[in-house]
PDB file of N, CA and C in Angstrom:
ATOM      1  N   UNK A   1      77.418  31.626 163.498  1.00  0.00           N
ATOM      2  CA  UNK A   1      76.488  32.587 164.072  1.00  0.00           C
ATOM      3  C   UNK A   1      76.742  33.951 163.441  1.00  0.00           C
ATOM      4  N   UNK A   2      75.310  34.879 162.963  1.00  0.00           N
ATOM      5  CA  UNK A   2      75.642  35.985 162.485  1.00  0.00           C
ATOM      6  C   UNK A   2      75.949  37.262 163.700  1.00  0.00           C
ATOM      7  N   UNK A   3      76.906  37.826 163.402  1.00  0.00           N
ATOM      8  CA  UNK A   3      76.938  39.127 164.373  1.00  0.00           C
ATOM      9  C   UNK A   3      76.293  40.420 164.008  1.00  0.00           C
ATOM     10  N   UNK A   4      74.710  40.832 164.039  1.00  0.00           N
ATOM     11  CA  UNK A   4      74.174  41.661 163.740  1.00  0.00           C
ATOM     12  C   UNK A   4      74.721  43.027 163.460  1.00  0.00           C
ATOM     13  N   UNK A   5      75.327  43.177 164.703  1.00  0.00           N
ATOM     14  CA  UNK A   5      76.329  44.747 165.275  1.00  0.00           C
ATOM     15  C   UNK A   5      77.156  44.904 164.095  1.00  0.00           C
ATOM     16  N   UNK A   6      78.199  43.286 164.124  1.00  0.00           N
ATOM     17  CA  UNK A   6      79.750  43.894 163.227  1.00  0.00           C
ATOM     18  C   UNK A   6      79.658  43.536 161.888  1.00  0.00           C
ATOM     19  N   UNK A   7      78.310  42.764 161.371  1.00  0.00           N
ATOM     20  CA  UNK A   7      77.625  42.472 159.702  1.00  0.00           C
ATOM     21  C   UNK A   7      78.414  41.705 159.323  1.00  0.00           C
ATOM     22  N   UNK A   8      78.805  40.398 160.138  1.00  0.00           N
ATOM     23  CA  UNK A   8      79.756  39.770 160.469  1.00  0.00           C
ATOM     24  C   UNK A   8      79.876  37.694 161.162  1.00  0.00           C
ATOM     25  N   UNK A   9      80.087  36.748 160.766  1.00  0.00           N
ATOM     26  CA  UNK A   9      80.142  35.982 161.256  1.00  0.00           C
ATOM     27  C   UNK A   9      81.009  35.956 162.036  1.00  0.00           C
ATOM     28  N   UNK A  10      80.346  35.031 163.252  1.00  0.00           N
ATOM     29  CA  UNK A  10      81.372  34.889 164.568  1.00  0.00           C
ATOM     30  C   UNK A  10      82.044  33.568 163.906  1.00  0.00           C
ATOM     31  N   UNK A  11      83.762  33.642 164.594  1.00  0.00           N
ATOM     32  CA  UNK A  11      84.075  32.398 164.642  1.00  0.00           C
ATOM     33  C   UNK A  11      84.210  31.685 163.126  1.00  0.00           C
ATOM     34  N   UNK A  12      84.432  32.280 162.153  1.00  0.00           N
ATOM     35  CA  UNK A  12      84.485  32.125 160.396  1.00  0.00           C
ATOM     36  C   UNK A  12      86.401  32.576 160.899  1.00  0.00           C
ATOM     37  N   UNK A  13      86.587  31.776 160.012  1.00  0.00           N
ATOM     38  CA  UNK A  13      88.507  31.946 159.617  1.00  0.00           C
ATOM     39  C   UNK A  13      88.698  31.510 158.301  1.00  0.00           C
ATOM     40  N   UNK A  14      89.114  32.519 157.623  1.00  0.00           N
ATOM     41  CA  UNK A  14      89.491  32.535 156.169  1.00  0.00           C
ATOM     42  C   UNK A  14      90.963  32.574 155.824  1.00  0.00           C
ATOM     43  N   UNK A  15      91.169  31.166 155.074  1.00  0.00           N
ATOM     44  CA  UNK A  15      92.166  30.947 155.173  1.00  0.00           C
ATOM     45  C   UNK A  15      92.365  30.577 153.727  1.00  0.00           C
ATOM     46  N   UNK A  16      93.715  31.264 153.203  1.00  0.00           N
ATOM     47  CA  UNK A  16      94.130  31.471 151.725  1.00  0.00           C
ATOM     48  C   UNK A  16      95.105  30.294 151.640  1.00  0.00           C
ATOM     49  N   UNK A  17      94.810  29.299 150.659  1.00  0.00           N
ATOM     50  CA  UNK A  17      96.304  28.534 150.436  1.00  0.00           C
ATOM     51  C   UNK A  17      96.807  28.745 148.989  1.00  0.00           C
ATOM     52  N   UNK A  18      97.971  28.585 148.693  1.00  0.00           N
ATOM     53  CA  UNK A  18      98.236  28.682 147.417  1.00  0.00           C
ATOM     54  C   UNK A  18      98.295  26.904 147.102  1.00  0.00           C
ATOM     55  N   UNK A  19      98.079  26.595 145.909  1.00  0.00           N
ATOM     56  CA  UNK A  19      97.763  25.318 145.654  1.00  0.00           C
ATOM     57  C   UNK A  19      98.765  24.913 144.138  1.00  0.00           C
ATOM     58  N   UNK A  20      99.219  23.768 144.196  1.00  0.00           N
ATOM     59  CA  UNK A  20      99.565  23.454 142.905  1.00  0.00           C
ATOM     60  C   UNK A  20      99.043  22.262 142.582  1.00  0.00           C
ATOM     61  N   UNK A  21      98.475  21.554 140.877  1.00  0.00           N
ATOM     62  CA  UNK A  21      98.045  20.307 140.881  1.00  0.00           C
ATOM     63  C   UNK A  21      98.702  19.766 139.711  1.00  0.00           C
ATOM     64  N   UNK A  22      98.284  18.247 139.125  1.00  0.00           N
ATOM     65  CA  UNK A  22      99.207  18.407 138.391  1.00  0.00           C
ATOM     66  C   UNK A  22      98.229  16.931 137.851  1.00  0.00           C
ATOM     67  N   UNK A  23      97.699  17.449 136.548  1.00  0.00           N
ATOM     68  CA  UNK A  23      96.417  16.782 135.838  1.00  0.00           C
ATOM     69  C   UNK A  23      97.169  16.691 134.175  1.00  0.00           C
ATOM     70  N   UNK A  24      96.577  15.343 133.428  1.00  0.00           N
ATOM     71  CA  UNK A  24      96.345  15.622 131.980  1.00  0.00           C
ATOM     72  C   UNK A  24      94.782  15.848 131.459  1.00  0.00           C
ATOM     73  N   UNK A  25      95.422  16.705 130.337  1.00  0.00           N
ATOM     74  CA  UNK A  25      93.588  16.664 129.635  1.00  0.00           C
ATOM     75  C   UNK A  25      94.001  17.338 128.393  1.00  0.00           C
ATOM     76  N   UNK A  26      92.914  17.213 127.678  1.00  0.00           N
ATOM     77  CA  UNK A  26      92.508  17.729 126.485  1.00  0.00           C
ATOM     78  C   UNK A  26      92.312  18.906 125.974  1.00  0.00           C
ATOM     79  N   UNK A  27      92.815  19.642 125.160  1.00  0.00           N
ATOM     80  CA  UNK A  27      92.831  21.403 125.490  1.00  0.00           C
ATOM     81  C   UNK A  27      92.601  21.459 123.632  1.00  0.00           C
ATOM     82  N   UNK A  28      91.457  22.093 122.986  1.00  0.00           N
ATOM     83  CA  UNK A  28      91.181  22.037 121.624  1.00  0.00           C
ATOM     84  C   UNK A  28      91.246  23.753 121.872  1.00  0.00           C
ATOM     85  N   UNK A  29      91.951  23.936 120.307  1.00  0.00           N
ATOM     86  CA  UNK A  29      92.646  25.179 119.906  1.00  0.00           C
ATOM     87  C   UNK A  29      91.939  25.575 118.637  1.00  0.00           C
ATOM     88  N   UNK A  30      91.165  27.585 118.557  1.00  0.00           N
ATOM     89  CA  UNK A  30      91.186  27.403 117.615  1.00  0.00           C
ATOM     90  C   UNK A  30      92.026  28.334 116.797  1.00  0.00           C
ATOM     91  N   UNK A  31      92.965  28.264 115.858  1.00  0.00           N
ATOM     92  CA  UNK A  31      94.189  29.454 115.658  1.00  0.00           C
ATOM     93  C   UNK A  31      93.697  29.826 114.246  1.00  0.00           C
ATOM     94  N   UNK A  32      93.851  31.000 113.684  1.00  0.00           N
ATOM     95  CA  UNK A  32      93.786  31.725 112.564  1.00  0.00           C
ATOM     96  C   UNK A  32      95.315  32.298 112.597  1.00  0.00           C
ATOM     97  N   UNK A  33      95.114  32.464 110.972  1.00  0.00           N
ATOM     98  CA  UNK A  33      96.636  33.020 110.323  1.00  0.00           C
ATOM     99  C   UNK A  33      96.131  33.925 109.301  1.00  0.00           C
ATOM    100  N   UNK A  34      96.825  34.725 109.040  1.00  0.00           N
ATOM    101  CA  UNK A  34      96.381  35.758 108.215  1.00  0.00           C
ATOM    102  C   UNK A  34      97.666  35.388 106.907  1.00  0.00           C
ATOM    103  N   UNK A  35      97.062  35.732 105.672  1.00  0.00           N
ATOM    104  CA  UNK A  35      97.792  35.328 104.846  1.00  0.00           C
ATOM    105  C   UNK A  35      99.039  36.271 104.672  1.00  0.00           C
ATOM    106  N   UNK A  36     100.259  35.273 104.383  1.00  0.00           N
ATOM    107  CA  UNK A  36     101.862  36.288 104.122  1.00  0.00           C
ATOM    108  C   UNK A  36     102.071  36.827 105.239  1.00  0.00           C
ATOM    109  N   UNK A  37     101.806  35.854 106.653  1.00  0.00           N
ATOM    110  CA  UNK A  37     102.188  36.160 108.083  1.00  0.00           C
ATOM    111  C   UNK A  37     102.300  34.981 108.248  1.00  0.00           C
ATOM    112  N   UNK A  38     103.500  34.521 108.972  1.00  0.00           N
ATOM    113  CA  UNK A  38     104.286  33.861 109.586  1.00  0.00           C
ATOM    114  C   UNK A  38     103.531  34.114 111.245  1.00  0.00           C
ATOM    115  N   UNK A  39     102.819  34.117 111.234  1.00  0.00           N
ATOM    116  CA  UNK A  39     101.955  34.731 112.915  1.00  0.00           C
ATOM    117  C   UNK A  39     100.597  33.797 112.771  1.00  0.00           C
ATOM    118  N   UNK A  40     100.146  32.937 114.048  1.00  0.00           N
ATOM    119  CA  UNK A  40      99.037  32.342 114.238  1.00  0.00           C
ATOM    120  C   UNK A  40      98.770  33.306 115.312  1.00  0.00           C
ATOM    121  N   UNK A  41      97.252  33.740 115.420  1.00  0.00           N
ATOM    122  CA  UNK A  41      96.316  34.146 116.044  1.00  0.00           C
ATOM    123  C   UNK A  41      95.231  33.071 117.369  1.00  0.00           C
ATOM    124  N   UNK A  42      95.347  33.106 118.403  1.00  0.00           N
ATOM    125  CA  UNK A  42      94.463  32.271 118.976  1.00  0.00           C
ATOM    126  C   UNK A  42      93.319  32.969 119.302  1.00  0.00           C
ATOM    127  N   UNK A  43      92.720  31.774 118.615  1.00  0.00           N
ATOM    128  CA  UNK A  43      90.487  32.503 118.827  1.00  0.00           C
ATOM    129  C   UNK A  43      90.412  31.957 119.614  1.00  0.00           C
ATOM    130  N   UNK A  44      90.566  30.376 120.112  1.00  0.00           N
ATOM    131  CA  UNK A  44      89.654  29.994 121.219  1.00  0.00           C
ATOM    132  C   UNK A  44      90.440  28.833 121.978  1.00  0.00           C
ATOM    133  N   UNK A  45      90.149  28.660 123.026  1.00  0.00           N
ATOM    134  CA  UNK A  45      90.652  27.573 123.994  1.00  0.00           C
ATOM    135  C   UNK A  45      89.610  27.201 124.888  1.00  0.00           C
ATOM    136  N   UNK A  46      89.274  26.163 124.756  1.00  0.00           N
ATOM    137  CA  UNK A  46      88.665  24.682 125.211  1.00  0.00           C
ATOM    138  C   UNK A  46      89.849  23.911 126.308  1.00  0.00           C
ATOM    139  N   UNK A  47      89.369  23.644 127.709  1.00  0.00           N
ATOM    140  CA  UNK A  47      90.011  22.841 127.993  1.00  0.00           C
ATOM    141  C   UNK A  47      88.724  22.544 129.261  1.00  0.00           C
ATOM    142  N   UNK A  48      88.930  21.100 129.163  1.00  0.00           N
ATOM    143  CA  UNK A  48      87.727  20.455 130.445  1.00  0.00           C
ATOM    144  C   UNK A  48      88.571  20.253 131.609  1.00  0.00           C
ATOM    145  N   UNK A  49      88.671  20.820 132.902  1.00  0.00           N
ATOM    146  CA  UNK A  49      89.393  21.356 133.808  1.00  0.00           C
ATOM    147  C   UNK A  49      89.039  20.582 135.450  1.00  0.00           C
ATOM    148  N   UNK A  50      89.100  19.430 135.664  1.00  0.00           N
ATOM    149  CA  UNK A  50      88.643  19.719 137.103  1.00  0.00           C
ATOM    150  C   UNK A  50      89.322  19.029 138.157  1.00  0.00           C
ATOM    151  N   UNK A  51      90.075  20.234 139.178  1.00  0.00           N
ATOM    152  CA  UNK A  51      91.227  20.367 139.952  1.00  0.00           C
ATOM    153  C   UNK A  51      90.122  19.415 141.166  1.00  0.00           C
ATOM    154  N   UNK A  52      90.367  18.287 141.874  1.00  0.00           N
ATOM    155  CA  UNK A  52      90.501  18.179 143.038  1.00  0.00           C
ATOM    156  C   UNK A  52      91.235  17.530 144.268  1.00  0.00           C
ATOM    157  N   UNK A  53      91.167  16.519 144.787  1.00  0.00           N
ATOM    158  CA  UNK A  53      92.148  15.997 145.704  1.00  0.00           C
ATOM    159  C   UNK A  53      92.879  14.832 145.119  1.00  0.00           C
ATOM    160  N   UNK A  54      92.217  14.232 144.092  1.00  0.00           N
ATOM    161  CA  UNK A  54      93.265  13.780 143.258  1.00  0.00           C
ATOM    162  C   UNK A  54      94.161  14.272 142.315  1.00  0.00           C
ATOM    163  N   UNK A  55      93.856  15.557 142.081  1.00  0.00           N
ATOM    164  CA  UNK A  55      94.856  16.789 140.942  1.00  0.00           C
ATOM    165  C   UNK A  55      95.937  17.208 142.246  1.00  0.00           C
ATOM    166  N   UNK A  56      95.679  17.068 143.065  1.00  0.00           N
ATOM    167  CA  UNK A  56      96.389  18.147 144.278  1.00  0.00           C
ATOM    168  C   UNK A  56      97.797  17.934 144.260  1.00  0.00           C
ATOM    169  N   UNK A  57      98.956  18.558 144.246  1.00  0.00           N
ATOM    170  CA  UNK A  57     100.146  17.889 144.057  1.00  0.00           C
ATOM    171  C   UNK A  57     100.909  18.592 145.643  1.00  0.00           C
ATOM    172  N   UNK A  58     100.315  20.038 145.714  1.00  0.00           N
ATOM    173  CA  UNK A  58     101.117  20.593 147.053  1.00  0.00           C
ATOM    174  C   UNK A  58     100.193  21.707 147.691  1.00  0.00           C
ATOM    175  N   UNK A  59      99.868  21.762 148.534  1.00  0.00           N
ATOM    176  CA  UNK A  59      99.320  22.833 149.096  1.00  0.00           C
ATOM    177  C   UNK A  59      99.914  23.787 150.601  1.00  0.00           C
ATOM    178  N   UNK A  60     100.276  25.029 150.027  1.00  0.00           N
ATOM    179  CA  UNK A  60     100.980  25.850 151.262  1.00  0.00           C
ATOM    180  C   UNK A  60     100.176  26.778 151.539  1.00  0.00           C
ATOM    181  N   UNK A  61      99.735  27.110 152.692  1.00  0.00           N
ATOM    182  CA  UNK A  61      99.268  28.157 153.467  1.00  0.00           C
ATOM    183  C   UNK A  61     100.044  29.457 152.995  1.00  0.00           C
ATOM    184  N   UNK A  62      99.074  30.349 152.152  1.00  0.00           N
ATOM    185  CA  UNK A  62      99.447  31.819 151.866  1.00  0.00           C
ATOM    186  C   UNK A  62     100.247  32.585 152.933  1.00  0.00           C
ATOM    187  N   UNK A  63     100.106  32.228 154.198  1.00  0.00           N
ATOM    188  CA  UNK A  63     101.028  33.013 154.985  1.00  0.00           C
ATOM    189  C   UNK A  63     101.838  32.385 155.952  1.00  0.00           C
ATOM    190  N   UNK A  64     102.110  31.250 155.165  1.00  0.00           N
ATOM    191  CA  UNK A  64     102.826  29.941 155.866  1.00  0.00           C
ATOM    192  C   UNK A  64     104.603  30.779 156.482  1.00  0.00           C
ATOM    193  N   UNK A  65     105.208  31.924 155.250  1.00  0.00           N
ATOM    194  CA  UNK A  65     106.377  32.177 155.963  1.00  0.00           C
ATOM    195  C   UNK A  65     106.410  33.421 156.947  1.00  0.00           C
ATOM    196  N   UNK A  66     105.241  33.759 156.784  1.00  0.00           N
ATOM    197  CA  UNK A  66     105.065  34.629 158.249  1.00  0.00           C
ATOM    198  C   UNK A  66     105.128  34.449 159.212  1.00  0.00           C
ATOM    199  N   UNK A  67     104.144  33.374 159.315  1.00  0.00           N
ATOM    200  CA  UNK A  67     103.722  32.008 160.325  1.00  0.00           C
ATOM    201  C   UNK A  67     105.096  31.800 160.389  1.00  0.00           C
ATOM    202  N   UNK A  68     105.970  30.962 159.636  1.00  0.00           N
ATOM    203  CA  UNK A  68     107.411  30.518 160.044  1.00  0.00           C
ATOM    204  C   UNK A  68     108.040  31.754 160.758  1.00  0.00           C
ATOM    205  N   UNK A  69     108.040  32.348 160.501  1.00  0.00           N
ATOM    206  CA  UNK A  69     109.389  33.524 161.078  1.00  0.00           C
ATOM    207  C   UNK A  69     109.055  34.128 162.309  1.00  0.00           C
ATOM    208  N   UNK A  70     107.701  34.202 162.798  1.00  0.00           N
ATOM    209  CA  UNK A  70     106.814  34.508 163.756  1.00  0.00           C
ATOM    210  C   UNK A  70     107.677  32.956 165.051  1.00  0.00           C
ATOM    211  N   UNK A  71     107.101  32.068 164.565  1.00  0.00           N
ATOM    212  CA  UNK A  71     107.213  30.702 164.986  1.00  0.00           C
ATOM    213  C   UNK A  71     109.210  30.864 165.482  1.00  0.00           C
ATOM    214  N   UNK A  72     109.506  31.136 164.894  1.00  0.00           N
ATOM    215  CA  UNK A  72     111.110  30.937 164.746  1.00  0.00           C
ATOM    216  C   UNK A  72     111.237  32.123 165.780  1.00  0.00           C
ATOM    217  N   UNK A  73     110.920  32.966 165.786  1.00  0.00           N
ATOM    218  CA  UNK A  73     111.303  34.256 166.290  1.00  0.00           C
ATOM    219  C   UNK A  73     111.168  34.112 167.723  1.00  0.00           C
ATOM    220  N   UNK A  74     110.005  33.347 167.748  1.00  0.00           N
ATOM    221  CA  UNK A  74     109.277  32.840 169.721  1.00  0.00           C
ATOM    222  C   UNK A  74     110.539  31.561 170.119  1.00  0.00           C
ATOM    223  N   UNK A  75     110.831  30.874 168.957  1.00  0.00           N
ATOM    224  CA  UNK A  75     111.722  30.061 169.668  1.00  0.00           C
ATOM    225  C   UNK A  75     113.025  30.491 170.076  1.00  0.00           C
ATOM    226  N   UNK A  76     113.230  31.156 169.071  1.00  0.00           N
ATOM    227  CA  UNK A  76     114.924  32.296 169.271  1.00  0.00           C
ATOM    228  C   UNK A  76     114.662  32.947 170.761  1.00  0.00           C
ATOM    229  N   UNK A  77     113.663  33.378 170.851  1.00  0.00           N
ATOM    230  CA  UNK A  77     113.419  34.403 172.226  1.00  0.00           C
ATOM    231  C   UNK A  77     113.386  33.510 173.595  1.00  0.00           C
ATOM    232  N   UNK A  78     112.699  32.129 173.267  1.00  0.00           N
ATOM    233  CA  UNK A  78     112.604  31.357 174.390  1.00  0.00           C
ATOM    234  C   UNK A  78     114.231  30.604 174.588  1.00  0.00           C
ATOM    235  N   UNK A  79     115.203  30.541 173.617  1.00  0.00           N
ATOM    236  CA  UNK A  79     116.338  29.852 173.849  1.00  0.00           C
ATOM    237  C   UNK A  79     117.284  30.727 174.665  1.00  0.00           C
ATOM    238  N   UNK A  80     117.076  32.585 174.278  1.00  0.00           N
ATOM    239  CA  UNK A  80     117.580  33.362 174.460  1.00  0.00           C
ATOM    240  C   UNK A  80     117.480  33.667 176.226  1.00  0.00           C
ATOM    241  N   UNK A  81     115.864  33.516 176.297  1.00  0.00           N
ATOM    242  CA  UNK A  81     115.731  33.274 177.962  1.00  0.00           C
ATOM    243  C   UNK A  81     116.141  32.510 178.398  1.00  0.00           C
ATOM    244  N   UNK A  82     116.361  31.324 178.147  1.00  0.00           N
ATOM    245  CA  UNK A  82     116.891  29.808 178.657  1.00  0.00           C
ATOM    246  C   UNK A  82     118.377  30.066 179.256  1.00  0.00           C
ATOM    247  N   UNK A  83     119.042  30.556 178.212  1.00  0.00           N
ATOM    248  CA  UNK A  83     120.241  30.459 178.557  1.00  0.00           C
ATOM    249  C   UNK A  83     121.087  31.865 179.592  1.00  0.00           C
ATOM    250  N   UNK A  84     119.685  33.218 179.335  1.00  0.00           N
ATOM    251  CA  UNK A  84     120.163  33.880 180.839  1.00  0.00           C
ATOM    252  C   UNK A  84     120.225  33.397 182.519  1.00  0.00           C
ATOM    253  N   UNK A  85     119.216  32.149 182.081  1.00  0.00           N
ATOM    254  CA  UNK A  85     118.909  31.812 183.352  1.00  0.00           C
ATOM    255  C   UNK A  85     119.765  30.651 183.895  1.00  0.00           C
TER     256      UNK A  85
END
């Protein structure tokens, strides 16, 4: 639902993961050398690319150790009450 007022969807949660995958493929190179240089130049890179749930190797929530320490911190506090009582 759009929220006219705040220019804004209601109820939208954007959520960042960092992702790693782990694919083979084909990657065509094109390198120049300039003569009496020991130095290659890269012009171009070609590679056919496509990441999905079969590329996927790990996926962590961008604010997964916040979340942890947050999480940890409520349990420290609830053990801490436990044992005044």
């Amino acid at each position: 639902m759009w929220d006219s007022e705040e220019k804004e969807y209601l109820y939208l949660k954007e959520v960042k993961y960092n992702e790693e995958h782990s694919l083979f493929t084909v990657v065509n190179m094109e390198l120049t050398r300039t003569e009496n240089v020991d130095r290659w130049d890269v012009e171009k890179v070609q590679a056919d690319i496509n990441l999905n749930d079969d590329t996927l190797y790990t996926r962590t929530d961008e604010d997964y150790i916040d979340k942890y320490e947050e999480v940890l911190g409520d349990s420290m506090d609830a053990l801490e009450d436990y044992y005044k009582h």
